[in-house]
Protein backbone atom coordinates (compact mmCIF):
# COMPACT_ATOMS: atom_id res chain seq x y z
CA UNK A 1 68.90 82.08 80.22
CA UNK A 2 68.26 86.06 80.40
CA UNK A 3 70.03 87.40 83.64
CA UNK A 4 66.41 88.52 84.58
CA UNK A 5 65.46 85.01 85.59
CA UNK A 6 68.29 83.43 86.77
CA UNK A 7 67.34 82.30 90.67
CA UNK A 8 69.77 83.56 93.22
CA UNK A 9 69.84 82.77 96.74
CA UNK A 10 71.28 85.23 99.02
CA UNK A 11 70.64 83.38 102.46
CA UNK A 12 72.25 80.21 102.05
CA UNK A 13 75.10 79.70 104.86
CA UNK A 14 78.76 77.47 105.61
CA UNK A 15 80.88 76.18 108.12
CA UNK A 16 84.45 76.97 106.46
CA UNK A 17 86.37 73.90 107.38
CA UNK A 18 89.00 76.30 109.27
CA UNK A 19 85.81 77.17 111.42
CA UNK A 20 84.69 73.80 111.60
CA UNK A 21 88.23 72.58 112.75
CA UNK A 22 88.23 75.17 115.53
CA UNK A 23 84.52 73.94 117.07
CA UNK A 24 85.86 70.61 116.97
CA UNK A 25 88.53 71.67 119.48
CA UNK A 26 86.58 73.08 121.72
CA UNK A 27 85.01 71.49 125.11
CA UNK A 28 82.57 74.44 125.13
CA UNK A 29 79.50 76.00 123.10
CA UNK A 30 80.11 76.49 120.55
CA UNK A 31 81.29 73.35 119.42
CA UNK A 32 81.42 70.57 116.93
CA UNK A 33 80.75 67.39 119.20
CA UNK A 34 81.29 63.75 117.99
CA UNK A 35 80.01 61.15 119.93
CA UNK A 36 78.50 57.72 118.95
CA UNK A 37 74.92 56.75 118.51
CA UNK A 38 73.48 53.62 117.37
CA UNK A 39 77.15 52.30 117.22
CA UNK A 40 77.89 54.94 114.44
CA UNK A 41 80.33 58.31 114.94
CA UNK A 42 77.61 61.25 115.18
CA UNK A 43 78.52 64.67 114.59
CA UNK A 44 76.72 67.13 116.43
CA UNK A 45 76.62 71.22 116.31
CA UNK A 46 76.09 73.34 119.41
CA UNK A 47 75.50 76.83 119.05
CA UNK A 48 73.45 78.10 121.60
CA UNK A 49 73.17 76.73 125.61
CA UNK A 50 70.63 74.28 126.45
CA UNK A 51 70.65 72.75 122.72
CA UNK A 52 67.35 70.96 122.00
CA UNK A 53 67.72 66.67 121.53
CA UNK A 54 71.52 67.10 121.64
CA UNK A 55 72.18 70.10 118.96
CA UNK A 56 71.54 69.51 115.25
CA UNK A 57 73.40 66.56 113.30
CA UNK A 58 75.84 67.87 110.73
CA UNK A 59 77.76 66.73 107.85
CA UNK A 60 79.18 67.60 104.69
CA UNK A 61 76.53 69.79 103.65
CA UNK A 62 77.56 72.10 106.30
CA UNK A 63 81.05 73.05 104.74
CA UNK A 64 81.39 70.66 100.99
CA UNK A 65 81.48 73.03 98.16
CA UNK A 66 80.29 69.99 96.06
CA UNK A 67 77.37 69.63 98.43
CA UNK A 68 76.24 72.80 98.27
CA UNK A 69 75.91 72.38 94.52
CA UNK A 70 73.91 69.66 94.73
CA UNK A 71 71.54 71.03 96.46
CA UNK A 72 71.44 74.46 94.61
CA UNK A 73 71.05 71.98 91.12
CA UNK A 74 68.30 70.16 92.78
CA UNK A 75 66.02 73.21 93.28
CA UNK A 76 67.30 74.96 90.12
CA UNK A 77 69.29 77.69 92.00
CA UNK A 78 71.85 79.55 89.76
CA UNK A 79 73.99 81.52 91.89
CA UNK A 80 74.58 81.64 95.81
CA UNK A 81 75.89 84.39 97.83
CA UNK A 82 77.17 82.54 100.88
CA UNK A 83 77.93 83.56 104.54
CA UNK A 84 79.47 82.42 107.60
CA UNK A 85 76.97 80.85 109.57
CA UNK A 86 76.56 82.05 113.42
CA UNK A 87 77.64 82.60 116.05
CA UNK A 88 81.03 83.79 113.67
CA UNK A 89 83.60 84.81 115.80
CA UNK A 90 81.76 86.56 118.89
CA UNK A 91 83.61 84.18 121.20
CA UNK A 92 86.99 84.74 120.29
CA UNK A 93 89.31 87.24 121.81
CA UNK A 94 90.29 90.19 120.22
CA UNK A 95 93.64 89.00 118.73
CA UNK A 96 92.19 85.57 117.69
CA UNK A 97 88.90 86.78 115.79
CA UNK A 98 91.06 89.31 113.92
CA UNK A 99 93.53 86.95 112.48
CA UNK A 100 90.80 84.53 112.09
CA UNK A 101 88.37 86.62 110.52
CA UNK A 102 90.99 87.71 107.97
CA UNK A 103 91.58 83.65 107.19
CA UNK A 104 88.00 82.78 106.88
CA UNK A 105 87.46 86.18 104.21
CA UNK A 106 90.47 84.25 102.18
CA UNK A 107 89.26 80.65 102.68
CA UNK A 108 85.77 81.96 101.57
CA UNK A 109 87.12 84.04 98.41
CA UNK A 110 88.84 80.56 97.29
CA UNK A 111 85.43 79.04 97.96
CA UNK A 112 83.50 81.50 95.99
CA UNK A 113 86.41 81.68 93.02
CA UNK A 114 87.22 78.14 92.27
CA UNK A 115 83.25 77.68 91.89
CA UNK A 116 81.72 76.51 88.42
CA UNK A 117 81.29 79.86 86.01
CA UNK A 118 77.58 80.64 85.68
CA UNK A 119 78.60 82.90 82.72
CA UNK A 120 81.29 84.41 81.12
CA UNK A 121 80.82 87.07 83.75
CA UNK A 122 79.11 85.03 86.17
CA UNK A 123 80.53 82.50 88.93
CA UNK A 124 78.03 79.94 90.95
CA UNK A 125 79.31 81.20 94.64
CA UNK A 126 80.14 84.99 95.75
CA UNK A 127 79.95 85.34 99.61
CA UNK A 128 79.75 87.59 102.43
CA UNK A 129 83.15 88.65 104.78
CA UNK A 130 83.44 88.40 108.24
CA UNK A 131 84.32 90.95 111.05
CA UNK A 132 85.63 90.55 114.07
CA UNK A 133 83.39 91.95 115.72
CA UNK A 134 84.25 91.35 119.06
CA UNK A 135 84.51 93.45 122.60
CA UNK A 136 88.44 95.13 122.71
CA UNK A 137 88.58 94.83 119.06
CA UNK A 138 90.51 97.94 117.45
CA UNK A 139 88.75 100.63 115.72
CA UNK A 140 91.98 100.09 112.78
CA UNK A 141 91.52 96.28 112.97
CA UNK A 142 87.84 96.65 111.85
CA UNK A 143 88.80 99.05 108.80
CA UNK A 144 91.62 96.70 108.01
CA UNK A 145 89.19 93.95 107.18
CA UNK A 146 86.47 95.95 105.66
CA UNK A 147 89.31 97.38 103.62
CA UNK A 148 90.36 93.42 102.86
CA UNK A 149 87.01 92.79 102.25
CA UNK A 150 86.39 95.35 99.65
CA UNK A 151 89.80 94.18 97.70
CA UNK A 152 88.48 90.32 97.42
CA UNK A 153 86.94 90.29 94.10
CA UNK A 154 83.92 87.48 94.59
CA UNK A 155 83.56 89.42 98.17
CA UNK A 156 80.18 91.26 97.88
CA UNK A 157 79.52 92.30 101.29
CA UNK A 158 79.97 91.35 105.34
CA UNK A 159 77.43 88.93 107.59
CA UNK A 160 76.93 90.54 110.97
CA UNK A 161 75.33 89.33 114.78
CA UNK A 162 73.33 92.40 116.42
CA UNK A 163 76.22 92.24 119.08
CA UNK A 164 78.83 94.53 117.24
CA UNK A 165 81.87 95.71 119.87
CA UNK A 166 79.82 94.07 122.92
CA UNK A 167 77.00 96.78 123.24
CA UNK A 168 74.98 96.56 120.14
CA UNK A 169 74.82 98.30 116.75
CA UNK A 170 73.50 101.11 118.34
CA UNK A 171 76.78 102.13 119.98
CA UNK A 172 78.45 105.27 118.77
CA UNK A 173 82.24 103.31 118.35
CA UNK A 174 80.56 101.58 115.29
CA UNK A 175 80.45 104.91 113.46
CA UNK A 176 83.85 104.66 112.12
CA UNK A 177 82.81 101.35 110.90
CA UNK A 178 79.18 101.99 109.55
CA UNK A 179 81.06 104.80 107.43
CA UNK A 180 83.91 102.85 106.31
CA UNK A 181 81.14 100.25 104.74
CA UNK A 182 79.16 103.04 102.93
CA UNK A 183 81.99 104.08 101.57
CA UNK A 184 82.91 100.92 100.30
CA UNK A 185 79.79 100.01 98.79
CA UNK A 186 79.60 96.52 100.88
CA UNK A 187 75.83 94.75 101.62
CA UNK A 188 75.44 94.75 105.22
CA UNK A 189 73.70 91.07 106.17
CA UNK A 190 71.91 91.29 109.40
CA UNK A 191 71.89 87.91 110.85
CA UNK A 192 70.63 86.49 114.38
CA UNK A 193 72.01 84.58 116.95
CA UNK A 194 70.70 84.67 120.41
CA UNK A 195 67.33 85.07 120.22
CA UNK A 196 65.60 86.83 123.44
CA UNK A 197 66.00 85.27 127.22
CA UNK A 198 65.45 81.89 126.77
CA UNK A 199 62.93 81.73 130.31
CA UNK A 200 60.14 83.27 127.86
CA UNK A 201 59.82 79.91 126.12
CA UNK A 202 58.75 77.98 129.28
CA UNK A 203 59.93 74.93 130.61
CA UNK A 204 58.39 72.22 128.15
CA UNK A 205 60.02 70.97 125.37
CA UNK A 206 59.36 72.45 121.82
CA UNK A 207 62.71 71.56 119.81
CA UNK A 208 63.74 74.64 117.97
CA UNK A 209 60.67 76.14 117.12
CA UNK A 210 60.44 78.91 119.67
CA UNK A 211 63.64 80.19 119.35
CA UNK A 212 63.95 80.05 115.79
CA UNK A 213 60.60 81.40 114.58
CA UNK A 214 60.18 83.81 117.20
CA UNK A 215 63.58 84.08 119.24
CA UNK A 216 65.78 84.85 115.57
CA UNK A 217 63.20 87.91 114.29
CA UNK A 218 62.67 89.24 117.50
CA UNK A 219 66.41 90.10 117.54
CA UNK A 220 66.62 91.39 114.76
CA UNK A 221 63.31 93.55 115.17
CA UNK A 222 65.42 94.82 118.39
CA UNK A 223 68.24 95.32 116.53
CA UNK A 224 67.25 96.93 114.05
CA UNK A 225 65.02 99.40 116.07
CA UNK A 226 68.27 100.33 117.76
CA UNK A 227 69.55 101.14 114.57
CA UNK A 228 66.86 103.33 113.52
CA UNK A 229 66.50 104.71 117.07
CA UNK A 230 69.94 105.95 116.86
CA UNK A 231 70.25 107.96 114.15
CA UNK A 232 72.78 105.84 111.74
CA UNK A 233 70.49 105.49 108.87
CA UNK A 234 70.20 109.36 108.80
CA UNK A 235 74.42 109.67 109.13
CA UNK A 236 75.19 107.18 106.42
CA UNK A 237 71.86 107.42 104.40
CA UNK A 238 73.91 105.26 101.01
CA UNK A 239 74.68 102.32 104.06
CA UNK A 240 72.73 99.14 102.30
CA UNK A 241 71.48 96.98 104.91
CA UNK A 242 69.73 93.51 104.36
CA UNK A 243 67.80 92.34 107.23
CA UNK A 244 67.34 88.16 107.58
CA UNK A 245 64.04 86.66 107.91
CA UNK A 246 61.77 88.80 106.20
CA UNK A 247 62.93 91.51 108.96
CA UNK A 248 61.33 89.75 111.84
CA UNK A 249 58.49 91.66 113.24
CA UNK A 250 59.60 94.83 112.12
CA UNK A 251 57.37 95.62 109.16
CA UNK A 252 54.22 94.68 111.22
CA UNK A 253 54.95 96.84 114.54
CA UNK A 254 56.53 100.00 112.49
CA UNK A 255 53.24 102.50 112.26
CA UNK A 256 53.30 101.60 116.19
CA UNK A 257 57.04 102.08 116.95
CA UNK A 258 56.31 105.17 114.53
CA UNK A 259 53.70 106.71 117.00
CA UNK A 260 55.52 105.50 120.29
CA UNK A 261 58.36 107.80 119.04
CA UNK A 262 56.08 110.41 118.68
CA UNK A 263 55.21 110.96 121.63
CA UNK A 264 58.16 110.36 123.50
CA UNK A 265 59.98 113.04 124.83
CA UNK A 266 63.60 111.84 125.02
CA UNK A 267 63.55 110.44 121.13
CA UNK A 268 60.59 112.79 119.58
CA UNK A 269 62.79 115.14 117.66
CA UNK A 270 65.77 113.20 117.49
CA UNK A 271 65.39 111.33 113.92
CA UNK A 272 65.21 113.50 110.23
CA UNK A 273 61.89 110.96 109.26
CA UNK A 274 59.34 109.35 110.64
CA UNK A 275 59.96 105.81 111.40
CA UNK A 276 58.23 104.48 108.92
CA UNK A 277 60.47 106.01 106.46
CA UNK A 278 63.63 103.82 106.97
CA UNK A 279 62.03 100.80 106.07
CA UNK A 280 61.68 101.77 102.40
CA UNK A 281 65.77 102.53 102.82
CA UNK A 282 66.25 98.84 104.02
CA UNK A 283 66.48 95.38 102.05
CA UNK A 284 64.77 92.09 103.39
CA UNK A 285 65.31 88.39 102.17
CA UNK A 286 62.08 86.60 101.28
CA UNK A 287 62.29 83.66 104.17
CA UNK A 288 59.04 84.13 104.79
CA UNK A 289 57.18 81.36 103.85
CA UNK A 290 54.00 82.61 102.81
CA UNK A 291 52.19 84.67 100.35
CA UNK A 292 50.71 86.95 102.84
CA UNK A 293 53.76 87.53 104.67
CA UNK A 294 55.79 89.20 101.65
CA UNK A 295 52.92 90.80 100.64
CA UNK A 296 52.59 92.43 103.85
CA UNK A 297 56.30 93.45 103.73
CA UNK A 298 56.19 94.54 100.51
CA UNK A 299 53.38 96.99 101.40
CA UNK A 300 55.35 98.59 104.19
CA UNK A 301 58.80 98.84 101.82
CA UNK A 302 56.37 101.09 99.25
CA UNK A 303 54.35 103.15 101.76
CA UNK A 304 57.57 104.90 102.63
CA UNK A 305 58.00 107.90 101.20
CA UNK A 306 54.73 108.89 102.16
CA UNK A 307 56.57 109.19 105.65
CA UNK A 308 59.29 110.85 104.20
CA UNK A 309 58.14 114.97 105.62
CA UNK A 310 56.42 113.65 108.65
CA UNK A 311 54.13 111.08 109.69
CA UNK A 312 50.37 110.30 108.08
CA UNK A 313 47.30 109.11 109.79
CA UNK A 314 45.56 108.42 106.79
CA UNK A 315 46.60 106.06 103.57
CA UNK A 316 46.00 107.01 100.03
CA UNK A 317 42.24 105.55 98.96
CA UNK A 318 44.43 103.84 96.35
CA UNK A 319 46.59 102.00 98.80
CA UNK A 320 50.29 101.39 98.36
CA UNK A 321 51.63 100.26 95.03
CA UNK A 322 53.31 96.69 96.13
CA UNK A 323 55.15 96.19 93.32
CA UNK A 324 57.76 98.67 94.42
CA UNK A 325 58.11 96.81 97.83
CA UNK A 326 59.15 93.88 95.30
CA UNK A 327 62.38 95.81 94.64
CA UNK A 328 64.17 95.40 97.76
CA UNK A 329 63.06 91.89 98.93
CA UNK A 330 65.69 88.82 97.59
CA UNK A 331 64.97 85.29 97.61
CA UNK A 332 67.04 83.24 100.35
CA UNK A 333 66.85 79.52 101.78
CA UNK A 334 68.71 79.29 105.12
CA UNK A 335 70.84 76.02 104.01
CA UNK A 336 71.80 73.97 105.13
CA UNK A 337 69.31 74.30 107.98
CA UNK A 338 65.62 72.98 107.92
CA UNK A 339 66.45 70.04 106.07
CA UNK A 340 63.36 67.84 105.05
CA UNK A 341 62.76 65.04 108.47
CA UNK A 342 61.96 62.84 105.86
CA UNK A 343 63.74 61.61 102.28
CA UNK A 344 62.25 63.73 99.97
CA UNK A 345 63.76 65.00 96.42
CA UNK A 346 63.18 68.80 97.34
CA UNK A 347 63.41 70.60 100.39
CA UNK A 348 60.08 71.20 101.69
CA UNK A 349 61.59 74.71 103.17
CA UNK A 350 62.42 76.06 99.94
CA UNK A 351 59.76 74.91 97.76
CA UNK A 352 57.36 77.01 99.72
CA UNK A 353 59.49 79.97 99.65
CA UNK A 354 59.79 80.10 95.83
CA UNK A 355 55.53 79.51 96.21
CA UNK A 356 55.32 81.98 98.11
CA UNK A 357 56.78 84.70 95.80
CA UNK A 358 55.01 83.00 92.69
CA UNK A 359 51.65 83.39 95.01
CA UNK A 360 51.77 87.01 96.18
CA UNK A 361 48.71 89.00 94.87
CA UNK A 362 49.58 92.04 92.91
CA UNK A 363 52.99 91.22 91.83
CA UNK A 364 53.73 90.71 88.05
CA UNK A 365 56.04 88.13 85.96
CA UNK A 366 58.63 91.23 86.97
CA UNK A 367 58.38 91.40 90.33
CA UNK A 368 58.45 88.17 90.41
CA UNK A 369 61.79 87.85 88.60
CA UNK A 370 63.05 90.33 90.53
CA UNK A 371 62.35 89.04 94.12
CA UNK A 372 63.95 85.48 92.97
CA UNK A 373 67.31 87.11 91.37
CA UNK A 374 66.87 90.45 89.41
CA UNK A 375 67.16 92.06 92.96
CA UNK A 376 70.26 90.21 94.07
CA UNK A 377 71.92 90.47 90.98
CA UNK A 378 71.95 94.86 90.94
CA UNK A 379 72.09 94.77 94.94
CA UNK A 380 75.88 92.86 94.05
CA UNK A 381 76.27 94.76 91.18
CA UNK A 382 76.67 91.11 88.95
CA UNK A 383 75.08 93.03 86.24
């Protein structure tokens, strides 16, 4: 099979059993909690305060290698680029997220390089490091374990909340950091946690769904506007950020966060480009699940440069060219979350993500290719 159209999947997380070991011994979220239902042991995760139904059941699919591939053979995926799933190591002091952190990056190097070979070049599993990114941390214990990080061969990049030292990815300590990354040529993965304030969803019972399909983006949307807002794009312009979920609402609100910069006073002349511009600088995984959606985002990825000088009131009569939105936009599937509520042979979750990219107007056998592992496969530098 040409390298062109292998399928990667670059949003596809685990629960190292180190990790897994440590939320079993805690009495607090988050936590692994076992309990018994219908007479059988039930395994529970807790992540977040005020878990819907009890938290979500878990089991080897969360941290089995073997698992893992079973599902990736099932829906025909080649290669996965896995991560730590959240909340990583935010809840850890400073001492006890640095050692960890630099356990986990070895645990998930042995993960990734005792995996099947794809190729002769190619392995099934690289992954994504962890910081510990936690309040008190050191400055030098940060560009210790990007420096570790950059040293593990199957390695590719770091995972990252939107809560960086304790004040956000906006704050000027991360500097130091944001540089130290550049330089190193590491993918920064911008991953969610804790949604928004939880009172905005209301007091009746919806599961998941509101803080998950609204509470997840929105954060990163926030997070990402902080970013942007801030300056660091235009300090470490090479700094390759991909954003989780499509980028949230981002892509839809940017023309208005573009004018509401405009004609604010404290942030008018503060950035190099119009808002708009960063986007096209940014990389986005395809969870989108619809046609529409990464259409959309595609569209705002090329319009870009147009904002490059200044801002523009008025689009070309030719549009925007969405096939070079395609480049920066990666396939991804969230596992082992969304699982299927019924037995079914393929997970209803991805299917629709890999129709989705097949169904976007405009985009050729290329783009196409591209978006489900072409992209993934230069962004890592596999090829």
């Amino acid at each position: 099979m040409a390298l062109a159209s292998r399928l990667v999947d670059i949003h596809t997380h685990v629960y190292l059993p180190r990790y897994c070991s440590l939320l079993r011994s805690r009495t607090s979220v988050p936590r692994i909690l076992t309990s018994t239902r219908d007479g059988k042991p039930d395994d529970r995760l807790l992540i977040l305060d005020h878990e819907p139904s009890g938290g979500r059941p878990v089991g080897p699919q969360y941290w089995d290698r073997d698992e893992k591939l079973k599902f990736m053979d099932r829906h025909g995926i080649d290669l996965s680029v896995v991560s730590s799933a959240n909340p990583w190591l935010d809840f850890l002091p400073a001492s006890e997220a640095r050692t960890l952190a630099s356990q986990l990056n070895e645990d998930l190097e042995k993960y990734c390089s005792d995996s099947p070979e794809l190729s002769l070049s190619l392995k099934r599993f690289y992954g994504f490091g962890l910081l510990p990114l936690v309040p008190e941390i050191s400055t030098d214990a940060l560009l210790e374990s990007i420096d570790q990080i950059s040293k593990l061969k199957y390695l590719k990049g770091i995972i990252m909340g939107t809560r960086g030292i304790g004040k956000g990815l906006d704050d000027e300590a991360l500097d130091p950091v944001w540089a130290a990354l550049e330089k190193a040529g590491l993918v920064v993965f911008l991953h969610p946690h804790y949604g928004v304030d939880e009172k905005a969803w209301g007091d009746k019972n919806n599961g998941h769904v509101l803080p998950l399909a609204l509470g997840f983006p929105f954060e990163t949307t926030i997070a990402t506007t902080r970013l942007i807002l801030a300056g660091v794009f235009d300090r470490f312009p090479s700094l390759r950020l991909l954003l989780a979920h499509s980028g949230g609402a981002l892509p839809q609100l940017s023309s208005r966060l573009a004018s509401c910069i405009e004609h604010d006073p404290v942030v008018a002349s503060r950035l190099k480009h119009d808002a708009r511009w960063y986007l096209g600088k940014l990389y986005f995984d395809a969870v989108a699940y619809g046609p529409e959606e990464l259409g959309f985002v595609a569209d705002v990825i090329a319009r870009s440069e147009r904002f490059e000088t200044g801002g523009s009131t008025h689009a070309p009569a030719t549009g925007v060219d969405r096939t070079l939105g395609s480049r920066r936009m990666l396939f991804g599937t969230d596992h082992p979350f969304f699982p299927p509520l019924t037995s079914t042979e393929k997970w209803k979750s991805v299917v629709e993500n890999l129709e989705a990219i097949d169904a976007v107007a405009g985009w050729g056998q290329a783009e196409k290719e591209g978006v489900r592992g072409g992209n993934a496969l230069s962004l890592f530098n596999l090829v």
